[in-house]
Protein backbone atom coordinates (compact mmCIF):
# COMPACT_ATOMS: atom_id res chain seq x y z
CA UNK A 1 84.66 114.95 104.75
CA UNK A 2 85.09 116.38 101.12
CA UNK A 3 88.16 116.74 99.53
CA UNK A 4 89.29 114.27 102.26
CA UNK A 5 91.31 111.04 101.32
CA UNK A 6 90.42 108.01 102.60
CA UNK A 7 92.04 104.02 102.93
CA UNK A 8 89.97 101.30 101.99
CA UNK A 9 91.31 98.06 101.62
CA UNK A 10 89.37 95.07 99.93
CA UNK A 11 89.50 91.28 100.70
CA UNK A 12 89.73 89.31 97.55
CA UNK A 13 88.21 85.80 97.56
CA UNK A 14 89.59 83.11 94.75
CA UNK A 15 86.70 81.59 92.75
CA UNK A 16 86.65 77.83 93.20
CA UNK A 17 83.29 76.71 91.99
CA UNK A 18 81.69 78.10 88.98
CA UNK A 19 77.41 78.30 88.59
CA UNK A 20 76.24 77.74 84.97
CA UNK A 21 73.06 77.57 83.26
CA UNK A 22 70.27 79.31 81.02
CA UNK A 23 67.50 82.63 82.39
CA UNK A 24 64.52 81.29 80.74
CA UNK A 25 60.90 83.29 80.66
CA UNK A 26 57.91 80.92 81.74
CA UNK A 27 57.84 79.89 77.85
CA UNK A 28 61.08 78.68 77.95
CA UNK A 29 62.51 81.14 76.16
CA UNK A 30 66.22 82.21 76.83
CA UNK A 31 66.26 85.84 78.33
CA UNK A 32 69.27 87.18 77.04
CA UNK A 33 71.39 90.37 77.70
CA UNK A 34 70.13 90.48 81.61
CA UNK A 35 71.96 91.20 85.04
CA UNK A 36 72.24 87.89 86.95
CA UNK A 37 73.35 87.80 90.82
CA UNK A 38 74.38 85.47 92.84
CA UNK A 39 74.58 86.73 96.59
CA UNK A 40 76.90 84.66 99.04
CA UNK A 41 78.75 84.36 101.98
CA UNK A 42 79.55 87.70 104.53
CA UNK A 43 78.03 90.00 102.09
CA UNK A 44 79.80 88.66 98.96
CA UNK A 45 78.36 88.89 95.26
CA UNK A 46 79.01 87.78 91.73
CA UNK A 47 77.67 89.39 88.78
CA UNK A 48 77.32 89.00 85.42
CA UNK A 49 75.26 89.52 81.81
CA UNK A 50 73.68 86.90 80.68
CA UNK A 51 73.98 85.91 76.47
CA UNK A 52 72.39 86.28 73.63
CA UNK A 53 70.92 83.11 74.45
CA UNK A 54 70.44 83.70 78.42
CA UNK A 55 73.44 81.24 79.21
CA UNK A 56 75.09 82.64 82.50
CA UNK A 57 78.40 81.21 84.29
CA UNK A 58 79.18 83.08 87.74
CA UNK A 59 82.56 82.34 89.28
CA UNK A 60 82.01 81.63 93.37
CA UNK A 61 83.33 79.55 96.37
CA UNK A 62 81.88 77.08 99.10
CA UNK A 63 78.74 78.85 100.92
CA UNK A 64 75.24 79.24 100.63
CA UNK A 65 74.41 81.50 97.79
CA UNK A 66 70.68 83.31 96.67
CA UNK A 67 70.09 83.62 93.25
CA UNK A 68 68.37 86.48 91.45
CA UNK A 69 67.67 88.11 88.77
CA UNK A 70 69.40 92.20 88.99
CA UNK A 71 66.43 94.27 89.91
CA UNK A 72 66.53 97.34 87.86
CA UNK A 73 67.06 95.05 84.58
CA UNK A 74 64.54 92.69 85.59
CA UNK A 75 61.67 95.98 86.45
CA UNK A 76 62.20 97.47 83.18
CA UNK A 77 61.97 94.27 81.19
CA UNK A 78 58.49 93.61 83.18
CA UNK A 79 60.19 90.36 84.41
CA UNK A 80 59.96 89.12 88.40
CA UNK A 81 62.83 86.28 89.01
CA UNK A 82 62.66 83.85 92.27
CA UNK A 83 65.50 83.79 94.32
CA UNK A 84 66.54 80.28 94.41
CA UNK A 85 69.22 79.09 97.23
CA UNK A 86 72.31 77.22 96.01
CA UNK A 87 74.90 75.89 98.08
CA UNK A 88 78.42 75.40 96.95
CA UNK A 89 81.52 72.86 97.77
CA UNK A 90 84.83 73.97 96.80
CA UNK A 91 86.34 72.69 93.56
CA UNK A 92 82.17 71.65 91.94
CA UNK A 93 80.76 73.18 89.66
CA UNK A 94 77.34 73.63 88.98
CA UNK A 95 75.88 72.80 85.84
CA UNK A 96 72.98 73.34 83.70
CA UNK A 97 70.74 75.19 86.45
CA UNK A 98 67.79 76.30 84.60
CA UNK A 99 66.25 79.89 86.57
CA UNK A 100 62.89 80.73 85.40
CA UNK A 101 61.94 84.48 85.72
CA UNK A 102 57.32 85.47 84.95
CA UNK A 103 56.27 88.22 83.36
CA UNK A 104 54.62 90.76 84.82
CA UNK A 105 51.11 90.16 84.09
CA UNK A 106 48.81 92.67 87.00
CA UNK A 107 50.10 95.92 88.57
CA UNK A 108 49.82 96.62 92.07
CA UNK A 109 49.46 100.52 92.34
CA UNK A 110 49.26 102.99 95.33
CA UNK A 111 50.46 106.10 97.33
CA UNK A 112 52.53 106.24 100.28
CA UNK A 113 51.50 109.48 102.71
CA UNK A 114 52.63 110.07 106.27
CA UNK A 115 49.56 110.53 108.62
CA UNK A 116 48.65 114.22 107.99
CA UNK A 117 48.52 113.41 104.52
CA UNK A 118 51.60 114.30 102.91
CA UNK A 119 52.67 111.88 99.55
CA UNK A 120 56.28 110.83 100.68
CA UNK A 121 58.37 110.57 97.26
CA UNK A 122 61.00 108.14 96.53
CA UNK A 123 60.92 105.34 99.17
CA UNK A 124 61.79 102.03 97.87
CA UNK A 125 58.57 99.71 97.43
CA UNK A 126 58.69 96.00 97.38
CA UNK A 127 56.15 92.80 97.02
CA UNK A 128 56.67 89.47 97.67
CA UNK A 129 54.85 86.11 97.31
CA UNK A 130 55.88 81.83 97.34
CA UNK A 131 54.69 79.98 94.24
CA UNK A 132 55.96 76.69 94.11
CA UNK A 133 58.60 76.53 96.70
CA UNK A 134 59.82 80.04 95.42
CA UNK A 135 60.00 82.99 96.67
CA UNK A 136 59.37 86.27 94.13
CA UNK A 137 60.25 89.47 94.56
CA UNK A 138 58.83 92.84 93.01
CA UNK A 139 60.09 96.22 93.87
CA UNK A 140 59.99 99.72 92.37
CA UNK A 141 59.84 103.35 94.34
CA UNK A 142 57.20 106.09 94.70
CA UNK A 143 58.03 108.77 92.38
CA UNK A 144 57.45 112.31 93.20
CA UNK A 145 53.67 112.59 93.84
CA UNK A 146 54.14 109.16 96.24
CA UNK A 147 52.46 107.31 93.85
CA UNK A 148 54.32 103.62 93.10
CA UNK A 149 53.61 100.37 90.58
CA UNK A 150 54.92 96.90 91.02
CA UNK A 151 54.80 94.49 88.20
CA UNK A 152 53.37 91.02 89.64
CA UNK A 153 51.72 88.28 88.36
CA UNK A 154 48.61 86.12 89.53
CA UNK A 155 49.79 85.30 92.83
CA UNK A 156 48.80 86.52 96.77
CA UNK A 157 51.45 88.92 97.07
CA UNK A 158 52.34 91.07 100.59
CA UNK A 159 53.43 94.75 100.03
CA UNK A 160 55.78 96.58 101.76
CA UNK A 161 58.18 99.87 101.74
CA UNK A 162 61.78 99.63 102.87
CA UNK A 163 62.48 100.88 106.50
CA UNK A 164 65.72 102.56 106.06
CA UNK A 165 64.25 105.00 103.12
CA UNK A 166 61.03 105.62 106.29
CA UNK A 167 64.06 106.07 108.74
CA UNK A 168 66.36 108.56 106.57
CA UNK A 169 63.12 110.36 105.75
CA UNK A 170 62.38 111.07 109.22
CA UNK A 171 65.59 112.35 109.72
CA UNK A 172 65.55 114.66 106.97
């Protein structure tokens, strides 16, 4: 309730392996000054900004970890990053792991409307395809006359809107 106070307590894990490398563009240039994510174990996540130079280093423990470029940053740079899996031993580092994010070279551009019609504003919009072994994710949301773009590149990509935003909306 408002105005209510509330406990929360926080478990703390102690970094033990560190993940280092360079965000590079298809061109090979460094992308610098970017949100970079690594998602782990039991919901767990490191963040951090890359460099000038697109050099990252994020601090994690042993686990399977996704890669992936922070979404927002990456949409409004016209840049779609892979997420690449990673898996991590206690007390090893990681060195010199090169993640290559495309530019967005094609839009993919449409509506979303419920079935009398109606445009259905800000539902969260996502594309995906595999290139190589990776998989690439695009994602934006329908603004408020349900109209919505995705950045992609030359690919076969599969487009979808997020359940949970369809779910709240029908409970609205």
């Amino acid at each position: 309730q408002a105005g209510q106070a509330m406990r929360v307590d926080f478990t703390v894990r102690r970094v033990t392996a560190h993940l280092r490398g360079r965000v590079v563009d298809e061109f090979g240039a460094g992308v610098g000054d970017i949100g970079f994510i690594a998602g782990g174990p039991s919901e767990t996540y490191s963040y951090t900004r890359t460099n000038g130079s697109g050099d990252f280093d994020l601090g994690v423990f042993a686990g399977a970890w996704q890669l992936q470029l922070e979404s927002q940053d990456a949409n409004s740079r016209g840049l779609i990053g892979p997420s690449v899996s990673v898996t991590v031993v206690d007390g090893v580092d990681q060195n010199n792991i090169t993640f290559t994010a495309r530019h967005a070279t094609y839009r993919i551009m449409g509506t979303v409307k419920d079935g009398g019609g109606t445009g259905i504003a800000n539902l969260s919009m996502y594309a995906f395809t595999t290139v190589g072994g990776l998989n690439y994710n695009a994602s934006g949301k329908t603004d408020g006359t349900s109209a919505y773009q995705l950045g992609v590149f030359d690919a076969s990509w599969q487009v979808g809107v997020s359940c949970s935003d369809l779910q709240a909306q029908a409970k609205a």
